[in-house]
PDB file of N, CA and C in Angstrom:
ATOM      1  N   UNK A   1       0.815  -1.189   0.000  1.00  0.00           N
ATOM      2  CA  UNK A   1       0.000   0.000   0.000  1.00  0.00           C
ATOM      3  C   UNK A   1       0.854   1.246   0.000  1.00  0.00           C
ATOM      4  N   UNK A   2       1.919   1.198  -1.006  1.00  0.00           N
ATOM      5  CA  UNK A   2       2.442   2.833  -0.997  1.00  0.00           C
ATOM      6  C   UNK A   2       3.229   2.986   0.139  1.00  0.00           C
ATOM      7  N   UNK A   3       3.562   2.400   0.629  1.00  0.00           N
ATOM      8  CA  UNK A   3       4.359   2.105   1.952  1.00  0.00           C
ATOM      9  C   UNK A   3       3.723   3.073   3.634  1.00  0.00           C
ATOM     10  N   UNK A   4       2.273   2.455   3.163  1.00  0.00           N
ATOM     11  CA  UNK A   4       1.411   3.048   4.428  1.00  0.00           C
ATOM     12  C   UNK A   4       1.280   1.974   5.069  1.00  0.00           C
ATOM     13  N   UNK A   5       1.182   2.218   6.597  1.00  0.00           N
ATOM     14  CA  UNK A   5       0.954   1.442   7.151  1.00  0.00           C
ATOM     15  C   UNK A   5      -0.793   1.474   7.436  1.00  0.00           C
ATOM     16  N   UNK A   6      -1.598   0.922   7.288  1.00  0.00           N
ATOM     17  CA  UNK A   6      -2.953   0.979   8.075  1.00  0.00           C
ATOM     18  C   UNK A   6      -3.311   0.469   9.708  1.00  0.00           C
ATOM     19  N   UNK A   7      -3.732   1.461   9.876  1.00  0.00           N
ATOM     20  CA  UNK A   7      -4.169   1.451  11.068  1.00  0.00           C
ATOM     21  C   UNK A   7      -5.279   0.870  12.047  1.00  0.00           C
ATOM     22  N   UNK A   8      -5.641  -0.511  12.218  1.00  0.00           N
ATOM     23  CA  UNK A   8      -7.102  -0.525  12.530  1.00  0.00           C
ATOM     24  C   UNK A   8      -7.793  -0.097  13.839  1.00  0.00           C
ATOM     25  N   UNK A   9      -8.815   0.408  12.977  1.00  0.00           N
ATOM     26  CA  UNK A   9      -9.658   1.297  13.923  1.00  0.00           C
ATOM     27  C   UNK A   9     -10.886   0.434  14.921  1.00  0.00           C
ATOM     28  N   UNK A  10     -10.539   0.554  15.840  1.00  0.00           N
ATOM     29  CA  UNK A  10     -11.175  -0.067  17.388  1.00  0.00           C
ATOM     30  C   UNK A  10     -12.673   0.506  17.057  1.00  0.00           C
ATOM     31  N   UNK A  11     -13.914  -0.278  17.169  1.00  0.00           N
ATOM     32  CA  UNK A  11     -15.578  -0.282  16.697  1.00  0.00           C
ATOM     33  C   UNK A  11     -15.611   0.184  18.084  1.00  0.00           C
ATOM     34  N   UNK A  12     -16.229   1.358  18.267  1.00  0.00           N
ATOM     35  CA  UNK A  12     -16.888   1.782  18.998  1.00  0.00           C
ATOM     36  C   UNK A  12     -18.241   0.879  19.512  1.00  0.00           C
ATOM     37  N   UNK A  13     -18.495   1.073  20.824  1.00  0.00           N
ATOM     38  CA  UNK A  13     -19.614   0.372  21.678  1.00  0.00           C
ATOM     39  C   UNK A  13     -19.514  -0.588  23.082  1.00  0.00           C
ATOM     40  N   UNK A  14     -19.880  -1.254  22.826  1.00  0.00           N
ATOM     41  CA  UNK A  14     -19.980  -2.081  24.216  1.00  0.00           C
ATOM     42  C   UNK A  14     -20.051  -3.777  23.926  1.00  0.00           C
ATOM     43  N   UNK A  15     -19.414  -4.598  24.492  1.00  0.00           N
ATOM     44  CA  UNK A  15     -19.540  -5.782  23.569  1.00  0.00           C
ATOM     45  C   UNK A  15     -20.403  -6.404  24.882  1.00  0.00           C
ATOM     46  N   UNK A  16     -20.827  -7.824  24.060  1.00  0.00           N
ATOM     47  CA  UNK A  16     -22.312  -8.404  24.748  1.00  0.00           C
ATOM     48  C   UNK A  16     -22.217  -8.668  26.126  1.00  0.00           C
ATOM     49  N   UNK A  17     -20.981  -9.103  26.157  1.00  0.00           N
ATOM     50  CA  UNK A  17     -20.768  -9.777  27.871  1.00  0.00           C
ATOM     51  C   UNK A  17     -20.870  -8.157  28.661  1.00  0.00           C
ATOM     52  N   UNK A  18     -20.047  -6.981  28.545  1.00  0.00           N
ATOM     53  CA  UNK A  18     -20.457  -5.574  29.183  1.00  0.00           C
ATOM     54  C   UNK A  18     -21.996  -5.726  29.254  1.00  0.00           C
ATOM     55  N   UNK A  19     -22.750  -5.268  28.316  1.00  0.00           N
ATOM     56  CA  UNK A  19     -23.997  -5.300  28.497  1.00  0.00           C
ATOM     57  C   UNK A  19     -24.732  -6.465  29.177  1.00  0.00           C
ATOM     58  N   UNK A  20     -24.363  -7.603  29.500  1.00  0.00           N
ATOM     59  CA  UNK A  20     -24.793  -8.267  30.036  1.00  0.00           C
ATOM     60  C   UNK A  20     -25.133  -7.996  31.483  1.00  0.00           C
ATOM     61  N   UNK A  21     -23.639  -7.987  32.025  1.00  0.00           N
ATOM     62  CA  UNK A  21     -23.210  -7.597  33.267  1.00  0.00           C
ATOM     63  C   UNK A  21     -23.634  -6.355  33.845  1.00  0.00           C
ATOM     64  N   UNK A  22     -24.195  -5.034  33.217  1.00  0.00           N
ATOM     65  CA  UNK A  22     -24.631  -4.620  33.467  1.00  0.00           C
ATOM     66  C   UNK A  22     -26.065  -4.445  33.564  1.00  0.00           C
ATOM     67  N   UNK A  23     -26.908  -5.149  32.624  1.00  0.00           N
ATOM     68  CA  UNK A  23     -28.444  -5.780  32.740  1.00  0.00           C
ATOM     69  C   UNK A  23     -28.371  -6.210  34.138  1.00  0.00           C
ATOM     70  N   UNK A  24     -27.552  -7.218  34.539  1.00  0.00           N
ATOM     71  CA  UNK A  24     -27.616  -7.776  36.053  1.00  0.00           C
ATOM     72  C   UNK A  24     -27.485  -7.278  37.050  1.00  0.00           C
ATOM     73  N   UNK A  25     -26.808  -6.114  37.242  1.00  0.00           N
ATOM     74  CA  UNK A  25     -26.648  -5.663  38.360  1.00  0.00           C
ATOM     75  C   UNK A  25     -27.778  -4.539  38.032  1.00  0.00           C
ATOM     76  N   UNK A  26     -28.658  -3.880  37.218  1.00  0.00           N
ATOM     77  CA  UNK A  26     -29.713  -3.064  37.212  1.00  0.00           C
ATOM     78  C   UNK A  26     -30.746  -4.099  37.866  1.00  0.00           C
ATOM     79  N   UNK A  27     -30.417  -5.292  37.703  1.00  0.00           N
ATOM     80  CA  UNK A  27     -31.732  -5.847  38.106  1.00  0.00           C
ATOM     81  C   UNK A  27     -31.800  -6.270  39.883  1.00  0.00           C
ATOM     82  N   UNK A  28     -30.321  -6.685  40.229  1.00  0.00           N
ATOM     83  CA  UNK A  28     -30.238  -6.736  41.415  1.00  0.00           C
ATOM     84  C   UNK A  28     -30.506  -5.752  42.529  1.00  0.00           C
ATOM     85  N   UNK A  29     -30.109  -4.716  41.588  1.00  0.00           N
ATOM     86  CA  UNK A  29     -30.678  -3.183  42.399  1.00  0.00           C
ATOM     87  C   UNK A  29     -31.722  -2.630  42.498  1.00  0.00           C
ATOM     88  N   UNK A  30     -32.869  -3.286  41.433  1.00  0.00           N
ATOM     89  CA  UNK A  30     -34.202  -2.714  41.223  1.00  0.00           C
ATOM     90  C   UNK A  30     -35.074  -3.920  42.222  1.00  0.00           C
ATOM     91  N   UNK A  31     -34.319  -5.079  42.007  1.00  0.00           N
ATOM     92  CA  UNK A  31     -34.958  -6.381  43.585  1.00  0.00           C
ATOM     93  C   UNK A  31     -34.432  -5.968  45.047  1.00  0.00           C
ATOM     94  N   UNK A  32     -33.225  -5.417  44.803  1.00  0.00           N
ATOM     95  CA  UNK A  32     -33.108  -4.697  46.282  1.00  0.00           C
ATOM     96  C   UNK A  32     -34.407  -3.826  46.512  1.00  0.00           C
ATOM     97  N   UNK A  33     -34.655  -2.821  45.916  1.00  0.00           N
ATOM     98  CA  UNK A  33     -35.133  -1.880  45.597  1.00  0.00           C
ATOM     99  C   UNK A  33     -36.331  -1.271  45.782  1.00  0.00           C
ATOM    100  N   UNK A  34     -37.346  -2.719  45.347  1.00  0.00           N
ATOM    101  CA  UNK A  34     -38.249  -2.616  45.101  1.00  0.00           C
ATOM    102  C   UNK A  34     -39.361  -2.631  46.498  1.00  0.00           C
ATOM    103  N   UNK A  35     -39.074  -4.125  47.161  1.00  0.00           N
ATOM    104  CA  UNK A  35     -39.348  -3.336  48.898  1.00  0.00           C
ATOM    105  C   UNK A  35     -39.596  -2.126  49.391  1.00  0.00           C
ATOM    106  N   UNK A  36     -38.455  -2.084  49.508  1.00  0.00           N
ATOM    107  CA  UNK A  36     -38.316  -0.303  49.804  1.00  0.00           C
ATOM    108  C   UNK A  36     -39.123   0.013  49.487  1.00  0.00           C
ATOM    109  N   UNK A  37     -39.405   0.606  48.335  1.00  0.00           N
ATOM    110  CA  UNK A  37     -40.448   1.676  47.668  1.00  0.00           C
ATOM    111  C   UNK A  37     -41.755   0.770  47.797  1.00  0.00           C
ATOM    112  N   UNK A  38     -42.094   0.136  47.973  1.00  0.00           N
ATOM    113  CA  UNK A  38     -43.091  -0.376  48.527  1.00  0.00           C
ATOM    114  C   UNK A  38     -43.865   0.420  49.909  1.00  0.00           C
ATOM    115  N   UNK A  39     -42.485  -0.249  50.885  1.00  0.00           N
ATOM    116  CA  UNK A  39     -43.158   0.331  52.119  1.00  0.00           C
ATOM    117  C   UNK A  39     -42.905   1.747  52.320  1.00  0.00           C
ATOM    118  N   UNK A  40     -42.304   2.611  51.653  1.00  0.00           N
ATOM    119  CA  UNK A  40     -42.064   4.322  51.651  1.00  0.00           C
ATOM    120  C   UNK A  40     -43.517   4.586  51.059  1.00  0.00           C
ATOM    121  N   UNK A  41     -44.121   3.864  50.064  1.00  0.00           N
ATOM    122  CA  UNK A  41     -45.335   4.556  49.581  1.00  0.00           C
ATOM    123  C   UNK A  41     -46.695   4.384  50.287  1.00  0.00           C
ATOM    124  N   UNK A  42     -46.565   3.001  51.020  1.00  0.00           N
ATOM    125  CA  UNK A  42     -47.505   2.580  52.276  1.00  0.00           C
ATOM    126  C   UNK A  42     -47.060   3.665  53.192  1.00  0.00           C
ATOM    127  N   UNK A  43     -46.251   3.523  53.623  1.00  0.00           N
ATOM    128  CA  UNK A  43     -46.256   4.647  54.680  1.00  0.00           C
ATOM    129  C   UNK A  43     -46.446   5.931  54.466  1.00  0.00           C
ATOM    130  N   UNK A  44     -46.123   6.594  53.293  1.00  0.00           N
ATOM    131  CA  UNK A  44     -46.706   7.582  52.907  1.00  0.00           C
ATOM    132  C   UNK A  44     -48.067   8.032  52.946  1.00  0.00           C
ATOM    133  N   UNK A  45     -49.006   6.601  52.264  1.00  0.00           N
ATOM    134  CA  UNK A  45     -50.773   6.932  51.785  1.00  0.00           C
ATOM    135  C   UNK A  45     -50.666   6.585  53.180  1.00  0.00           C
ATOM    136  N   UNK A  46     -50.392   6.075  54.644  1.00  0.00           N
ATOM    137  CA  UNK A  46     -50.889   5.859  55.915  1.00  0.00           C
ATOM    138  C   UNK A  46     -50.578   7.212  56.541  1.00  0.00           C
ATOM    139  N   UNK A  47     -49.439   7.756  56.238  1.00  0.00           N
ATOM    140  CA  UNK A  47     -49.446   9.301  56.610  1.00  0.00           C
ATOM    141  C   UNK A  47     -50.136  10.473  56.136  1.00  0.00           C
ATOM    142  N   UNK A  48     -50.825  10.324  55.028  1.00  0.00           N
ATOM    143  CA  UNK A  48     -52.174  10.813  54.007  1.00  0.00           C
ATOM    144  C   UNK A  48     -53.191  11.180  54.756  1.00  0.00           C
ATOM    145  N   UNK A  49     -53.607   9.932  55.270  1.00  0.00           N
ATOM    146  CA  UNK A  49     -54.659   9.542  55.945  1.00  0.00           C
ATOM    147  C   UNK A  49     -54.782  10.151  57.339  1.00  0.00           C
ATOM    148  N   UNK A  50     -53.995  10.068  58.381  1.00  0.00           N
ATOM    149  CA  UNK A  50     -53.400  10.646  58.971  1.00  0.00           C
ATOM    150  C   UNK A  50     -53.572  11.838  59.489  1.00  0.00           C
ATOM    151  N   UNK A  51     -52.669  12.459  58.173  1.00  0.00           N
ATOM    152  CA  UNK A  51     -53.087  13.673  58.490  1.00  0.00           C
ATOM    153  C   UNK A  51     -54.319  14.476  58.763  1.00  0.00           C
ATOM    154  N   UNK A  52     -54.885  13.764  57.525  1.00  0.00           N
ATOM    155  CA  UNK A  52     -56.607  14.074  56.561  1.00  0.00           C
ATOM    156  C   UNK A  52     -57.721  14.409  57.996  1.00  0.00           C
ATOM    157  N   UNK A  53     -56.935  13.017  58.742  1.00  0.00           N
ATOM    158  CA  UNK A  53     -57.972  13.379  59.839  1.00  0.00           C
ATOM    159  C   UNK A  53     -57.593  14.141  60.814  1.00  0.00           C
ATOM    160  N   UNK A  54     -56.816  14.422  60.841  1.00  0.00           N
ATOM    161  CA  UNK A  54     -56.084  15.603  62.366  1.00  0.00           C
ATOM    162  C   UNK A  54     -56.488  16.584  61.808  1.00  0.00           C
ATOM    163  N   UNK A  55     -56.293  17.167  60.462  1.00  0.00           N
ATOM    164  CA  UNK A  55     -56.852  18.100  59.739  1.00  0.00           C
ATOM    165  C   UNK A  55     -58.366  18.347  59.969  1.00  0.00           C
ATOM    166  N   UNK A  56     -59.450  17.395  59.944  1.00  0.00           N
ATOM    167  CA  UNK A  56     -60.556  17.581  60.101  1.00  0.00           C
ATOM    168  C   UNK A  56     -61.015  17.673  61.644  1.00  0.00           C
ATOM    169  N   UNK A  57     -60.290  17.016  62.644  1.00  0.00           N
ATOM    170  CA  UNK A  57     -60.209  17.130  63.971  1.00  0.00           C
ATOM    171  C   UNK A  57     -60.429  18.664  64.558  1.00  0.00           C
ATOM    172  N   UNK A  58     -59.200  19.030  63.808  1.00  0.00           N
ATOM    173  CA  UNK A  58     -58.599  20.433  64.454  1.00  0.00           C
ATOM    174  C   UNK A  58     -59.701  21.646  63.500  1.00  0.00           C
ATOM    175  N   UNK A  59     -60.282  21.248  62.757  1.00  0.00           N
ATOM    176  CA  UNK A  59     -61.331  22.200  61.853  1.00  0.00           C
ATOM    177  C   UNK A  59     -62.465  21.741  62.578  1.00  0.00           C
ATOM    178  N   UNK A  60     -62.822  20.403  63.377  1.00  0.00           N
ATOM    179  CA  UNK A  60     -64.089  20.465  64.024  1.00  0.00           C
ATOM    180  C   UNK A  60     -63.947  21.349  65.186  1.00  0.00           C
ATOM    181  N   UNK A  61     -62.622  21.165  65.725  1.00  0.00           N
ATOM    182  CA  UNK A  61     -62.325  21.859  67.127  1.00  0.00           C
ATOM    183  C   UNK A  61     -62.427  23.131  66.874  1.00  0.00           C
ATOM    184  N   UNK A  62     -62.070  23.659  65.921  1.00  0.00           N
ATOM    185  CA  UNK A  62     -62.112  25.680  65.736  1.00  0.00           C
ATOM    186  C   UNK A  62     -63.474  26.094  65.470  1.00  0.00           C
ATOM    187  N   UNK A  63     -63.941  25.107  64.563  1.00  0.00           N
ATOM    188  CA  UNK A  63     -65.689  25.239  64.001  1.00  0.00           C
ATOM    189  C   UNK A  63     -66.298  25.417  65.691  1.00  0.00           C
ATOM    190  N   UNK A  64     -66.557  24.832  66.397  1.00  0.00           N
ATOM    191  CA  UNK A  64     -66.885  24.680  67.943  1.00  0.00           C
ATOM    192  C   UNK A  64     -66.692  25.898  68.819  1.00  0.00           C
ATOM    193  N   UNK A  65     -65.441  25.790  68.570  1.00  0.00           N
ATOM    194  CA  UNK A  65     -65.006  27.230  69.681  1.00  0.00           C
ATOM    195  C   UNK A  65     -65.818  28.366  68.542  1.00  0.00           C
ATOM    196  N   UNK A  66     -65.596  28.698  67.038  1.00  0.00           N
ATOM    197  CA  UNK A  66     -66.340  29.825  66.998  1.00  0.00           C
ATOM    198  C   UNK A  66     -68.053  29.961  66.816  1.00  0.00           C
ATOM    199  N   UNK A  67     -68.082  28.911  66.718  1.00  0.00           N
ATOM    200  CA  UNK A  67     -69.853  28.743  66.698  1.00  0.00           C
ATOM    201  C   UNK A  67     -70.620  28.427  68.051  1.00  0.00           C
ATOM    202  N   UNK A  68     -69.824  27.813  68.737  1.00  0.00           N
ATOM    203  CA  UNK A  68     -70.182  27.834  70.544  1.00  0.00           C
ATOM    204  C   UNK A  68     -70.985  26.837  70.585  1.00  0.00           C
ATOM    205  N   UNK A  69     -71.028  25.460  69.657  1.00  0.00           N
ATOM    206  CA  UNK A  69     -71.918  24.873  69.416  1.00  0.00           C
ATOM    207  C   UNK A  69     -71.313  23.359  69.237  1.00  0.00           C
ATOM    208  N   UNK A  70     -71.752  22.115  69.836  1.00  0.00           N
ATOM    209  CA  UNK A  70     -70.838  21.180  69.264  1.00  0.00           C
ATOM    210  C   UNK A  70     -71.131  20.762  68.364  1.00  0.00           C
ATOM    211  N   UNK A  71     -69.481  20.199  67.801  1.00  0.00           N
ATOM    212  CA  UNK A  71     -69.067  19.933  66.201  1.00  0.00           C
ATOM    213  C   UNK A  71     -68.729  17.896  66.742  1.00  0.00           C
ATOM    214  N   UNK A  72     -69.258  17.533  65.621  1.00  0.00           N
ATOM    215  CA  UNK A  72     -69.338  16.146  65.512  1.00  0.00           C
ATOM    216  C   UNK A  72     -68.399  15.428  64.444  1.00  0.00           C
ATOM    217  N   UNK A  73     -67.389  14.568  65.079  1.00  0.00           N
ATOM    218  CA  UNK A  73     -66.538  14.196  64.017  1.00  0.00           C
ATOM    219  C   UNK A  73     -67.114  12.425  63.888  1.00  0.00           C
ATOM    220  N   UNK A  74     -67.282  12.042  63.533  1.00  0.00           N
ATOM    221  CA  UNK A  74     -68.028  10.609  63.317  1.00  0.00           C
ATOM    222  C   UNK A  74     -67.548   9.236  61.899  1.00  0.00           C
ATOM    223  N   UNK A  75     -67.041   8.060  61.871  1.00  0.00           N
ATOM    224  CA  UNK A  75     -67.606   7.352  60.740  1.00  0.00           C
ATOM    225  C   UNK A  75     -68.208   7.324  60.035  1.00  0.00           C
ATOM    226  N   UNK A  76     -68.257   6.941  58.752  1.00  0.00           N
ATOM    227  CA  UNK A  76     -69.380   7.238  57.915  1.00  0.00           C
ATOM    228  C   UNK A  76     -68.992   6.629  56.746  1.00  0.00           C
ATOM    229  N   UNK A  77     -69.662   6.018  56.092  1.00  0.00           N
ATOM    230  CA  UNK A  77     -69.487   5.218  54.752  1.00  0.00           C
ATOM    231  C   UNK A  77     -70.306   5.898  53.558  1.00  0.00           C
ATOM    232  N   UNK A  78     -70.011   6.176  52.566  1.00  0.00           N
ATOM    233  CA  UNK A  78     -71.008   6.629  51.250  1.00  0.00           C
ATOM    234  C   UNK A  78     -72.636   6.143  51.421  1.00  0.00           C
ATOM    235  N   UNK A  79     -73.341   7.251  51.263  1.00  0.00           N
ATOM    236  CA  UNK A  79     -72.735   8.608  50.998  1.00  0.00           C
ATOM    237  C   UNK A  79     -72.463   9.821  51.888  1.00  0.00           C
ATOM    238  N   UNK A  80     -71.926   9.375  53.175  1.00  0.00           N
ATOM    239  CA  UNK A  80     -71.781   9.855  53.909  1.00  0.00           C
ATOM    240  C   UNK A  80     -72.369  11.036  54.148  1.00  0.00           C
ATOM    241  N   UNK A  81     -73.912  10.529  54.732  1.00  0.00           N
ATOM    242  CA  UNK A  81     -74.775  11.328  55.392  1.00  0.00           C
ATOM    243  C   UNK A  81     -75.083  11.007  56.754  1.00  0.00           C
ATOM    244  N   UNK A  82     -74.589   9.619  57.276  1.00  0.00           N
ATOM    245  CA  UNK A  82     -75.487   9.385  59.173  1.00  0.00           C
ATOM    246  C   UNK A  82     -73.890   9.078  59.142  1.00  0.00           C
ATOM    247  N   UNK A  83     -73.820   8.541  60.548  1.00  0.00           N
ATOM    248  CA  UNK A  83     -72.689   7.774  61.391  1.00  0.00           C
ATOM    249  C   UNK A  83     -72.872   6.737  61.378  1.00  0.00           C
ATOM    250  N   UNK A  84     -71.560   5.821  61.033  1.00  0.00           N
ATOM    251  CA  UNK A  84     -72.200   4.404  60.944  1.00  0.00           C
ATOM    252  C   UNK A  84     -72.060   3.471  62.311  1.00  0.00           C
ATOM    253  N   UNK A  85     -71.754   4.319  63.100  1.00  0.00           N
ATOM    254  CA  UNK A  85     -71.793   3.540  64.470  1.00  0.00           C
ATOM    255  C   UNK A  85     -70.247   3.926  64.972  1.00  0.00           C
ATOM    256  N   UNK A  86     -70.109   3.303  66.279  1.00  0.00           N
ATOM    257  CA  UNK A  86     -69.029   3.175  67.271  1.00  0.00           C
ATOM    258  C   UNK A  86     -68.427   2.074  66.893  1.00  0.00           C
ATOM    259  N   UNK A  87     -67.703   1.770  65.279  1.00  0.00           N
ATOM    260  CA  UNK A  87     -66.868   0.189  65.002  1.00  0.00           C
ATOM    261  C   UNK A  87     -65.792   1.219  64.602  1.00  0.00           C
ATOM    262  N   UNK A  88     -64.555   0.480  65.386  1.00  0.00           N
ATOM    263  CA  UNK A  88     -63.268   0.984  65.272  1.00  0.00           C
ATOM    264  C   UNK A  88     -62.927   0.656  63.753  1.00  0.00           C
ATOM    265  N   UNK A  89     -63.220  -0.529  63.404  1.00  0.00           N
ATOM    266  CA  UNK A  89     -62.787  -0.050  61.628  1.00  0.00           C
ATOM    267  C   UNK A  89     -63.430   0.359  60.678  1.00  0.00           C
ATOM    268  N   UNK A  90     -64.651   0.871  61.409  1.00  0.00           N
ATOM    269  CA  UNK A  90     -65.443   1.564  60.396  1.00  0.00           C
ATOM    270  C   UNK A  90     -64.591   2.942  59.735  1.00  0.00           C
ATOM    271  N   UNK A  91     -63.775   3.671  60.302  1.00  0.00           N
ATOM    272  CA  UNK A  91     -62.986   4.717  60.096  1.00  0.00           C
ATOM    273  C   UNK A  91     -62.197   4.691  58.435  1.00  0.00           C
ATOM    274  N   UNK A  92     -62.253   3.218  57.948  1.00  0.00           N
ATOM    275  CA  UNK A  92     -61.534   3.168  57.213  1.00  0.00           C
ATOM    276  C   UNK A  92     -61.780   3.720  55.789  1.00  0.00           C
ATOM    277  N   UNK A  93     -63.433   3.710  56.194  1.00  0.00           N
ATOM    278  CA  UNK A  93     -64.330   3.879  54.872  1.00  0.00           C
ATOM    279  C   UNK A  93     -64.320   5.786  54.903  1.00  0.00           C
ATOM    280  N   UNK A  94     -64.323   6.030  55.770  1.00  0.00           N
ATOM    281  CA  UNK A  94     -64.218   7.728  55.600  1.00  0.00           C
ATOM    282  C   UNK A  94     -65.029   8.157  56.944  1.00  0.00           C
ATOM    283  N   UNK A  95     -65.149   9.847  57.184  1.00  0.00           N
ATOM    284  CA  UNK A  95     -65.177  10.018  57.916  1.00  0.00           C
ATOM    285  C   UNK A  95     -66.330  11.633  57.540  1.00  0.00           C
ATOM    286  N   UNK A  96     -66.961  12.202  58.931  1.00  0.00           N
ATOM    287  CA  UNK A  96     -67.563  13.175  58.131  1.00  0.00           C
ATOM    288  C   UNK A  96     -68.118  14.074  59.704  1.00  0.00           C
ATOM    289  N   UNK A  97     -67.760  15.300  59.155  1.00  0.00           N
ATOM    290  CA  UNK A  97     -67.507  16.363  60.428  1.00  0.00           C
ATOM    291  C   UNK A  97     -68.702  17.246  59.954  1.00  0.00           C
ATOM    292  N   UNK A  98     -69.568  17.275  61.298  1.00  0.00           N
ATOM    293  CA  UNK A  98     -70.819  18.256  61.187  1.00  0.00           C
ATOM    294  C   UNK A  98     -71.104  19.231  62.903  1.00  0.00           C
ATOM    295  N   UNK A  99     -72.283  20.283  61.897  1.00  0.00           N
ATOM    296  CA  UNK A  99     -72.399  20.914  63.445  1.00  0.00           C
ATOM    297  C   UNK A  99     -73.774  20.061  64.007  1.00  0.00           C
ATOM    298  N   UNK A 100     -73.366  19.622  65.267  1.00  0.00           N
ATOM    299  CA  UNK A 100     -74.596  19.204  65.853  1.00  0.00           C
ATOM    300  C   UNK A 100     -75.182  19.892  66.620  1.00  0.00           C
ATOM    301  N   UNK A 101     -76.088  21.078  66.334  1.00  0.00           N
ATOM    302  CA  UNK A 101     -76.781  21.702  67.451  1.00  0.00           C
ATOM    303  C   UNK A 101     -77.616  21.015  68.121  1.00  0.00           C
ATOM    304  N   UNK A 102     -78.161  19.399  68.332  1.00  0.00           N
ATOM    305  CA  UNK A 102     -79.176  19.074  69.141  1.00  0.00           C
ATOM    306  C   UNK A 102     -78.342  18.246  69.998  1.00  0.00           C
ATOM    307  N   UNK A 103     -77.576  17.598  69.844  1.00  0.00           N
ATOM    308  CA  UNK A 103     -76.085  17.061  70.268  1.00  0.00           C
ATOM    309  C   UNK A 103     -76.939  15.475  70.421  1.00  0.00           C
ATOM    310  N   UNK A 104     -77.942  15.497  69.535  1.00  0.00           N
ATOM    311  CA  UNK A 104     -77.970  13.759  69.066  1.00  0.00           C
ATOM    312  C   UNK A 104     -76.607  13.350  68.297  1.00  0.00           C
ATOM    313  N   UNK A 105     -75.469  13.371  68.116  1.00  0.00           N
ATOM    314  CA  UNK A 105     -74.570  12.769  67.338  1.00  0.00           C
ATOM    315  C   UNK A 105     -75.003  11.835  66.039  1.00  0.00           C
ATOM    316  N   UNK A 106     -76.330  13.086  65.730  1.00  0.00           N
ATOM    317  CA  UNK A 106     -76.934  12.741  64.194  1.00  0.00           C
ATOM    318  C   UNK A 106     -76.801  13.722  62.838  1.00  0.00           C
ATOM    319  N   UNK A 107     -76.437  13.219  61.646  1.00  0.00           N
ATOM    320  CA  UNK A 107     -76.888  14.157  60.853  1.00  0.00           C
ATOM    321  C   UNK A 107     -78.395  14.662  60.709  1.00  0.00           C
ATOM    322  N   UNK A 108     -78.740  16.116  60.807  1.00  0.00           N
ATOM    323  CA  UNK A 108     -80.065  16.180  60.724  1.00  0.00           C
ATOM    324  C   UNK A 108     -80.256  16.875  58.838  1.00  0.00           C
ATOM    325  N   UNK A 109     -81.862  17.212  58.991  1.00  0.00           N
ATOM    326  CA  UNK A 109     -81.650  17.474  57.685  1.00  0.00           C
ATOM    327  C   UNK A 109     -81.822  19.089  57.620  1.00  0.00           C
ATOM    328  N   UNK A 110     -81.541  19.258  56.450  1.00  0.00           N
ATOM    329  CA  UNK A 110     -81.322  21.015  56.245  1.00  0.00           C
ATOM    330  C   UNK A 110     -80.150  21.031  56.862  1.00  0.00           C
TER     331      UNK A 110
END
């Protein structure tokens, strides 16, 4: 060749076994991983909840003091119009804050 030497040129990329090895350890890290973010997002929607109701607590408690009247925080399932009773897991279904001026711990109407 004209007294050139040629040079060969190294192919850019990644050869299969690299990519392999790295598929595997993305995956070992996403099975570590995945737990975790599991229970960060449970604990999160349980801190949601949580709040939702301290929030409505503390708005029955101010509603009270300025209306001079008691405020009713109660259970209640859709469509959450009565109380569905004194069952501790009834809470789960929702919840519903009213003024009770007769202090039946009822929704009335109007």
């Amino acid at each position: 060749m004209n007294g050139m030497l040629c040079k060969r040129r190294d192919a850019g990329g990644f050869t299969m076994t690299e990519l392999i090895v790295v598929m595997v350890i993305i995956g070992i890290l996403a099975a570590i991983g995945a737990p975790t973010f599991k229970y960060v997002t449970a604990s999160n929607r349980i801190a949601s909840e949580i709040n939702g109701l301290l929030g409505d607590m503390q708005f029955a408690r101010s509603e009270a003091v300025k209306e001079g009247q008691t405020v009713t925080v109660c259970s209640s399932s859709a469509p959450y119009t009565s109380c569905t009773g004194a069952g501790g897991s009834a809470w789960q279904h929702g919840w519903i804050v009213f003024l009770d001026a007769n202090g039946n711990q009822q929704v009335d109407a109007g």
